[in-house]
Protein backbone atom coordinates (compact mmCIF):
# COMPACT_ATOMS: atom_id res chain seq x y z
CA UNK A 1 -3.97 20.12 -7.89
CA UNK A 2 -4.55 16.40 -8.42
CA UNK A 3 -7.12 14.46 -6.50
CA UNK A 4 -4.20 12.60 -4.60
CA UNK A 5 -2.93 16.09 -3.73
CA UNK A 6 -6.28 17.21 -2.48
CA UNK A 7 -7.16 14.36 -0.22
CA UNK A 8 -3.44 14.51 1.24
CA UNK A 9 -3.84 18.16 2.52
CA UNK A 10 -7.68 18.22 3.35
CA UNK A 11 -7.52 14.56 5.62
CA UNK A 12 -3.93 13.73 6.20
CA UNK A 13 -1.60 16.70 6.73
CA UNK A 14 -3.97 18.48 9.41
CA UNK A 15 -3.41 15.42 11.63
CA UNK A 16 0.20 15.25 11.28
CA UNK A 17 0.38 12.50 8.78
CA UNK A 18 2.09 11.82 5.22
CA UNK A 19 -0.02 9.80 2.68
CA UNK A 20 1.98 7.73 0.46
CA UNK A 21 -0.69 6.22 -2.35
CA UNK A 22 -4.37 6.67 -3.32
CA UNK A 23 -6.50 4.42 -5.06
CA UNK A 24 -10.00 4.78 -6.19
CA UNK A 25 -12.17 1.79 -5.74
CA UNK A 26 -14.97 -0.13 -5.93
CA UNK A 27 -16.70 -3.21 -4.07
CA UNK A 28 -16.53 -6.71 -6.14
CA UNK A 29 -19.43 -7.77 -3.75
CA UNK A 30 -22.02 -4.96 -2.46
CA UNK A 31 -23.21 -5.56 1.12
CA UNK A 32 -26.78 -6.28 1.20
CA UNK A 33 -28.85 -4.08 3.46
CA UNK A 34 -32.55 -5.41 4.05
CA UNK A 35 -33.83 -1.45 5.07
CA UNK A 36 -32.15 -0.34 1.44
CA UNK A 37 -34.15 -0.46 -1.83
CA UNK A 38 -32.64 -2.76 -4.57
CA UNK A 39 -30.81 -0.87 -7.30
CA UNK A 40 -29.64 2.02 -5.03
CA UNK A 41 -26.84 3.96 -6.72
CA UNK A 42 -23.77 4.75 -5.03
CA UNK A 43 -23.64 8.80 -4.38
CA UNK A 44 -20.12 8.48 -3.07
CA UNK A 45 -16.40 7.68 -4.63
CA UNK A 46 -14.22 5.54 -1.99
CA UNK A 47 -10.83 5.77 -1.84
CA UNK A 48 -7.93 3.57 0.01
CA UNK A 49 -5.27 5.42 1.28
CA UNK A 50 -1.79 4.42 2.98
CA UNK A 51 -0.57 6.95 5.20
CA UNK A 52 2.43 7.27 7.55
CA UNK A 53 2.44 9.72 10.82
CA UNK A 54 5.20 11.80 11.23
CA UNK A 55 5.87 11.96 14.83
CA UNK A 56 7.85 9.06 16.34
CA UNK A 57 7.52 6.42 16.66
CA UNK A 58 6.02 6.56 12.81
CA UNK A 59 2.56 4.19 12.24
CA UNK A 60 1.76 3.02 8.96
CA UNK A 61 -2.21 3.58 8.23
CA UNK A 62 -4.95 2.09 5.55
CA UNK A 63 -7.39 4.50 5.77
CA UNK A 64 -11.07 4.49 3.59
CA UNK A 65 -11.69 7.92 2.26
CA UNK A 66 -15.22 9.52 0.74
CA UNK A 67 -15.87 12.15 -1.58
CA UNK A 68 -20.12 12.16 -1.47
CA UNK A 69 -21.42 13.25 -4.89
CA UNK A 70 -21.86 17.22 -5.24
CA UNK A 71 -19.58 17.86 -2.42
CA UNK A 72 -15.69 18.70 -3.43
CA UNK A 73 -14.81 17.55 0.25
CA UNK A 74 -13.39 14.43 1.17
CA UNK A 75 -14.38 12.59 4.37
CA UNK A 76 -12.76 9.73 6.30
CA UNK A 77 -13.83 7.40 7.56
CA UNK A 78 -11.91 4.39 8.44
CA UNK A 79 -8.82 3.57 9.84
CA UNK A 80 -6.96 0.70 10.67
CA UNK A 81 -2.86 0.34 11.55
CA UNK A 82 -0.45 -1.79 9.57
CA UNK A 83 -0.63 -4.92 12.48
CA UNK A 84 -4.33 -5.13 11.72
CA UNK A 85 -3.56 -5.83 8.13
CA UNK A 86 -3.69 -9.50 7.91
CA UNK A 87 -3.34 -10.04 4.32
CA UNK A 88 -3.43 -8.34 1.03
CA UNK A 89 -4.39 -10.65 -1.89
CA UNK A 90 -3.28 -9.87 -5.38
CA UNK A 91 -6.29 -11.97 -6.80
CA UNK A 92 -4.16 -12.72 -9.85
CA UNK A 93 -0.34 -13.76 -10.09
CA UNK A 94 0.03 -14.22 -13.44
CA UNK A 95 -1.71 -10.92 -15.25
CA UNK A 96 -2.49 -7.20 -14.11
CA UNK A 97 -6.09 -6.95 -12.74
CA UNK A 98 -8.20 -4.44 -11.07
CA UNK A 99 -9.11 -6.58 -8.72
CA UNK A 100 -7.43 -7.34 -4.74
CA UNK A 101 -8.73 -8.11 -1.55
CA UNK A 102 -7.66 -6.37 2.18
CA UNK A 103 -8.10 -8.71 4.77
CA UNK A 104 -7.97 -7.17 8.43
CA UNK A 105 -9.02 -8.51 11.91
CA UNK A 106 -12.15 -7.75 11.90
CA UNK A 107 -13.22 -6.83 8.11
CA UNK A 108 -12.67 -8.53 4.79
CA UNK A 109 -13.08 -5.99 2.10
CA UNK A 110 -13.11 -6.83 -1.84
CA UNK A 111 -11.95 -4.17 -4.06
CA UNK A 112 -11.77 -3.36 -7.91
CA UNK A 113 -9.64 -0.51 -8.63
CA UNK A 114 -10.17 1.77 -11.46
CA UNK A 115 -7.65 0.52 -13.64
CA UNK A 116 -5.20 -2.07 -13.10
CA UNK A 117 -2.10 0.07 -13.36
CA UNK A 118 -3.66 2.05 -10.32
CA UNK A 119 -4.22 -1.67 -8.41
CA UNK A 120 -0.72 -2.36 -8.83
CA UNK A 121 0.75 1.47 -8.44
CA UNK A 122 -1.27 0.74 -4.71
CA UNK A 123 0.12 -3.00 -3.85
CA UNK A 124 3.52 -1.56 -4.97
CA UNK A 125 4.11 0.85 -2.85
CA UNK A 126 1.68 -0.81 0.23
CA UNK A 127 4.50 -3.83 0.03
CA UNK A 128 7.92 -1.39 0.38
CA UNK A 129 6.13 0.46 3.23
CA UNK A 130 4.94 -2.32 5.10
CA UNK A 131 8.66 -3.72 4.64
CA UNK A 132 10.19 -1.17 5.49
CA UNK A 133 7.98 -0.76 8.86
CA UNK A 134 8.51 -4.18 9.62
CA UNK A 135 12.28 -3.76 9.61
CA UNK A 136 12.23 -0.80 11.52
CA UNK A 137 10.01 -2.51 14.23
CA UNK A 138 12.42 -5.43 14.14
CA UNK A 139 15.34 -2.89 14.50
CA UNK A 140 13.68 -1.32 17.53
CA UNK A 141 12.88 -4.45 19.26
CA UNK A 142 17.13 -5.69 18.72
CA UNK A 143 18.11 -2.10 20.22
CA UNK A 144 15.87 -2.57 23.30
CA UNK A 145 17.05 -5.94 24.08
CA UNK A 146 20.68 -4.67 23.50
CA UNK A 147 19.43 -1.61 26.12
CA UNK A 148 18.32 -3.95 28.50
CA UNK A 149 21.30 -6.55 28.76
CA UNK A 150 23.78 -3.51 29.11
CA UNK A 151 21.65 -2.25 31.72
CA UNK A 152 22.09 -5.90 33.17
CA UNK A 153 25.68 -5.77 32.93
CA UNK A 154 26.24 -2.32 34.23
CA UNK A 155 25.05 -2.44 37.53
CA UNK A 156 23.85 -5.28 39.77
CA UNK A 157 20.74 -4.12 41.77
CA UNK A 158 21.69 -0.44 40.97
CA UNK A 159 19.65 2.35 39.94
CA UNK A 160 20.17 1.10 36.33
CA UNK A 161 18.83 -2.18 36.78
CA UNK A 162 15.93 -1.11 38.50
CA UNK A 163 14.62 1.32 36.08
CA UNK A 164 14.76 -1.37 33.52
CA UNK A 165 13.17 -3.90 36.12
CA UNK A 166 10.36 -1.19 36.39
CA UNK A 167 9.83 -0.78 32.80
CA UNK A 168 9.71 -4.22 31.89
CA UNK A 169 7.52 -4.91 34.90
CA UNK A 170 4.72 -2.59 33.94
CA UNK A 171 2.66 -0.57 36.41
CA UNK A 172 0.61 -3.85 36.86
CA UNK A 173 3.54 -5.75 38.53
CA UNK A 174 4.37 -3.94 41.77
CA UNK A 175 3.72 -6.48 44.15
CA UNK A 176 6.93 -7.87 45.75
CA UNK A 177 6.35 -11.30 44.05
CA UNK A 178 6.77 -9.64 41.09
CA UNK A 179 10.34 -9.44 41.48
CA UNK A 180 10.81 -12.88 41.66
CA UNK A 181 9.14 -13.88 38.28
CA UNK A 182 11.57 -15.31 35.84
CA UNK A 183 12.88 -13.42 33.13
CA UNK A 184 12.64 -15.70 29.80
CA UNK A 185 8.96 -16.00 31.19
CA UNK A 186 8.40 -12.04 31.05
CA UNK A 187 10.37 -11.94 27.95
CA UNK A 188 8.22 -14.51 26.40
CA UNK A 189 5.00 -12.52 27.34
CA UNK A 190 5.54 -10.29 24.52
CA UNK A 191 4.44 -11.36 21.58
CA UNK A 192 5.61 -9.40 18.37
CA UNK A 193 2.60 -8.97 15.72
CA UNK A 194 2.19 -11.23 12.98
CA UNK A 195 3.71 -9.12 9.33
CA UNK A 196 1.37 -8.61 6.97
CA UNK A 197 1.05 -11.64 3.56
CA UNK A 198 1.05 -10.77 0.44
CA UNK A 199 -0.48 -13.66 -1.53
CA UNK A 200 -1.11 -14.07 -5.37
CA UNK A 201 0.61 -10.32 -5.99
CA UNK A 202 2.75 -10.37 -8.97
CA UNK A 203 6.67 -11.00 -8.46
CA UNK A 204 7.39 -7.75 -10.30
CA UNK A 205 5.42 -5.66 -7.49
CA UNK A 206 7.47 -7.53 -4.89
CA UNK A 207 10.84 -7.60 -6.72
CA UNK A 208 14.11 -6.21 -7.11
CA UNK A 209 12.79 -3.76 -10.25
CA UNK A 210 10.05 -2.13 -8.72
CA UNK A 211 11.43 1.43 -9.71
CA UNK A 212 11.31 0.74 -13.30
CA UNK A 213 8.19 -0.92 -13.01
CA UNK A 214 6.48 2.12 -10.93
CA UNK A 215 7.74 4.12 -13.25
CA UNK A 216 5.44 2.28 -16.34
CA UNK A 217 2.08 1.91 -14.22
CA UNK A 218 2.38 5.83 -13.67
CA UNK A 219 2.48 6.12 -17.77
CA UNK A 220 -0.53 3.37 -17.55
CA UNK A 221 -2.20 5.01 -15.09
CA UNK A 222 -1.82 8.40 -16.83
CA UNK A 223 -2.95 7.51 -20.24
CA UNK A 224 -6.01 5.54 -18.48
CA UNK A 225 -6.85 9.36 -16.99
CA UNK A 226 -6.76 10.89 -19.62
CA UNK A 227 -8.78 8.46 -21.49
CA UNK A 228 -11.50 9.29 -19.44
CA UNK A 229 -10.66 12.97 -19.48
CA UNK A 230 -11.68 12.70 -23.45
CA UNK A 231 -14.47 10.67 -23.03
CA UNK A 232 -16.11 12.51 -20.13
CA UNK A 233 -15.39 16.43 -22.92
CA UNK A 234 -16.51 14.81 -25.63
CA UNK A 235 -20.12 14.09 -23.28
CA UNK A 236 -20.05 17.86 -22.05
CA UNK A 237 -19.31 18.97 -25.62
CA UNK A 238 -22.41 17.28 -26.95
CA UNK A 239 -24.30 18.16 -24.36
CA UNK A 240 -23.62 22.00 -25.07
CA UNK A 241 -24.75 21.58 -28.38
CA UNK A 242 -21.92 22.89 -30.16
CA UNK A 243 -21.53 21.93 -33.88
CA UNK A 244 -19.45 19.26 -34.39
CA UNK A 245 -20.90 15.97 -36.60
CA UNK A 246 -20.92 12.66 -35.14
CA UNK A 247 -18.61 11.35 -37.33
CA UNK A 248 -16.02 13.98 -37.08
CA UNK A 249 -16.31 13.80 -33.08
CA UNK A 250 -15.76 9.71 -33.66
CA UNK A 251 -13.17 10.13 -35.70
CA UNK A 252 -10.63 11.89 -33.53
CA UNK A 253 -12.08 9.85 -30.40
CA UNK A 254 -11.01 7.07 -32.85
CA UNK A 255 -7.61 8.12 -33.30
CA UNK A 256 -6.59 9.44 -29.85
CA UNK A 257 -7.90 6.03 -28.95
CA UNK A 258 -5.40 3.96 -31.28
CA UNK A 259 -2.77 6.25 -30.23
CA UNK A 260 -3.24 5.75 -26.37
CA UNK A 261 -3.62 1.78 -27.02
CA UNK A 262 -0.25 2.22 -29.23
CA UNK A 263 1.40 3.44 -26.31
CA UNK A 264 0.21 1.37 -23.62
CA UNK A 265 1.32 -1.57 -25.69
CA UNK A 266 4.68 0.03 -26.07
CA UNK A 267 4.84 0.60 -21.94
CA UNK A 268 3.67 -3.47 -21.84
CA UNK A 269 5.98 -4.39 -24.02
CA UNK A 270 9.00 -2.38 -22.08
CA UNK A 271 8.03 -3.60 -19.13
CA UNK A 272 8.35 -7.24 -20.13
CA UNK A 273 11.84 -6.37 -21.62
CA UNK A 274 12.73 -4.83 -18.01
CA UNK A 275 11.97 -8.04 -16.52
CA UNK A 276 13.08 -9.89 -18.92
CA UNK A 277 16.88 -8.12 -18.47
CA UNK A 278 16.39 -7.99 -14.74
CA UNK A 279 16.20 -12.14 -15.22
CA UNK A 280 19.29 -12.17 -17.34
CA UNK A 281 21.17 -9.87 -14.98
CA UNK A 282 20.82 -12.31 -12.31
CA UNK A 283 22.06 -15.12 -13.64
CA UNK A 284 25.22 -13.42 -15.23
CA UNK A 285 25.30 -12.22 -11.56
CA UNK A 286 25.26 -16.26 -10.12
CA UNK A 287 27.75 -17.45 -12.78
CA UNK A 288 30.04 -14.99 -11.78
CA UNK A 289 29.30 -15.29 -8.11
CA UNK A 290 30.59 -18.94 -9.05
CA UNK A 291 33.56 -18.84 -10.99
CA UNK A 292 34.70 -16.59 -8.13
CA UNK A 293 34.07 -19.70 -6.47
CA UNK A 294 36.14 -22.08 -8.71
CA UNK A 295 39.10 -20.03 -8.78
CA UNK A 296 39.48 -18.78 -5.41
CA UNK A 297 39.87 -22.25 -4.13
């Protein structure tokens, strides 16, 4: 079982909830706590999770996870919902970086990911959630106003109408001047929550191929992992003192080395080419869109 596995059924699936991504992080900036010694070490790993419940109506959730050193537990610890996600900033539109920012309404946190095909694996699949929450909010909001004016139209001061006069007015409004209020005013006094920016992110996390491109930062990601997987056995074997020579030991580090970086520039060099022919499609796509044009008139 991965790690992403773990955390998903020891902190999410006992409260009725589906995480979607995982990211291990870091802070760019450490908060500075005056009753803390300078040069404390961190005894914890954090980890930002996106999570969806599945009871309805479904809530979209950032949520900071720990895993405290010695301890194979994970811990959470906070939470916030998709409307108090202000902005998520990409740090870097032109390259992949480690690095983003989460900006909610009452915390700014600065994060550096463990690799930068793990960063962008995260803002990926953060974006397509939080559009496709924001369209089903938007969908649910049309239906109820569609609700309401056939409730309008079907009866005139009948049981109908008053159920949706009662729902609308709240348990707040039961005075009889109530009743009297307009109704663009009370439909004004709901204000629908601000969507959450996505600012210097990377067209290709945003755009049309994000399938393709998923599909390459999980490679990236998965050669990055096991990178560290040989680095952190070739420690332990040391450390065991079996006997293996230095320079045999560095000499197949060496080479599994070359031969991840070989492939990693292969996956880079793919995904250019994927963007490259998603570019091309499109405009094959608009000159045909108008010579349709042209000869149809």
């Amino acid at each position: 079982m991965n790690i992403q596995s773990a955390i998903n059924k020891e902190v999410f699936i006992p409260r009725d909830e589906r995480m979607l991504v995982a990211v291990e992080v870091w802070r760019r900036k450490r908060k500075r706590m005056s009753f803390l010694l300078n040069g404390a070490k961190t005894d914890y790993v954090t980890f930002i999770c996106v999570s969806v419940t599945k009871k309805r109506p479904h809530q979209l959730l950032i949520t900071k996870v720990k895993q405290f050193c010695g301890s194979s537990s994970f811990t959470r610890r906070s939470q916030w919902t998709v409307e108090q996600l202000r902005q998520v900033n990409g740090i870097n539109p032109n390259k992949d970086s480690p690095e983003f920012d989460l900006v909610f309404d009452n915390a700014v946190d600065q994060w550096v990911a463990s690799s930068s095909a793990e960063k962008c694996i995260f803002v990926q699949i953060l974006y397509h959630a939080c559009q496709t929450y924001w369209m089903g909010k938007k969908g649910s909001l049309v239906k109820a106003g569609k609700l309401g004016r056939v409730g309008k139209m079907g009866s005139k001061g009948g049981a109908c109408q008053g159920a949706h006069d009662d729902i609308r007015a709240g348990p707040n409004d039961s005075s009889p001047g109530s009743a009297s209020r307009n109704p663009k005013a009370r439909r004004k006094s709901y204000v629908s929550p601000k969507q959450t920016e996505f600012i210097n992110c990377q067209s290709k996390l945003t755009g049309d191929a994000c399938t393709m491109n998923l599909v390459i930062y999980h490679c990236k990601a998965f050669l990055n992992r096991m990178k560290k997987m040989m680095v952190a056995n070739q420690s332990g074997s040391l450390g065991e003192g079996q006997r293996v020579t230095g320079s045999t030991m560095g000499n197949v580090v060496q080479r599994m080395n070359l031969a991840l970086g070989e492939r990693g520039d292969k996956l880079t060099r793919a995904e250019d080419k994927t963007v490259e022919l998603m570019h091309k499609a499109q405009q094959f796509a608009d000159t045909a869109h108008k010579l349709a044009l042209k000869y149809s008139k």
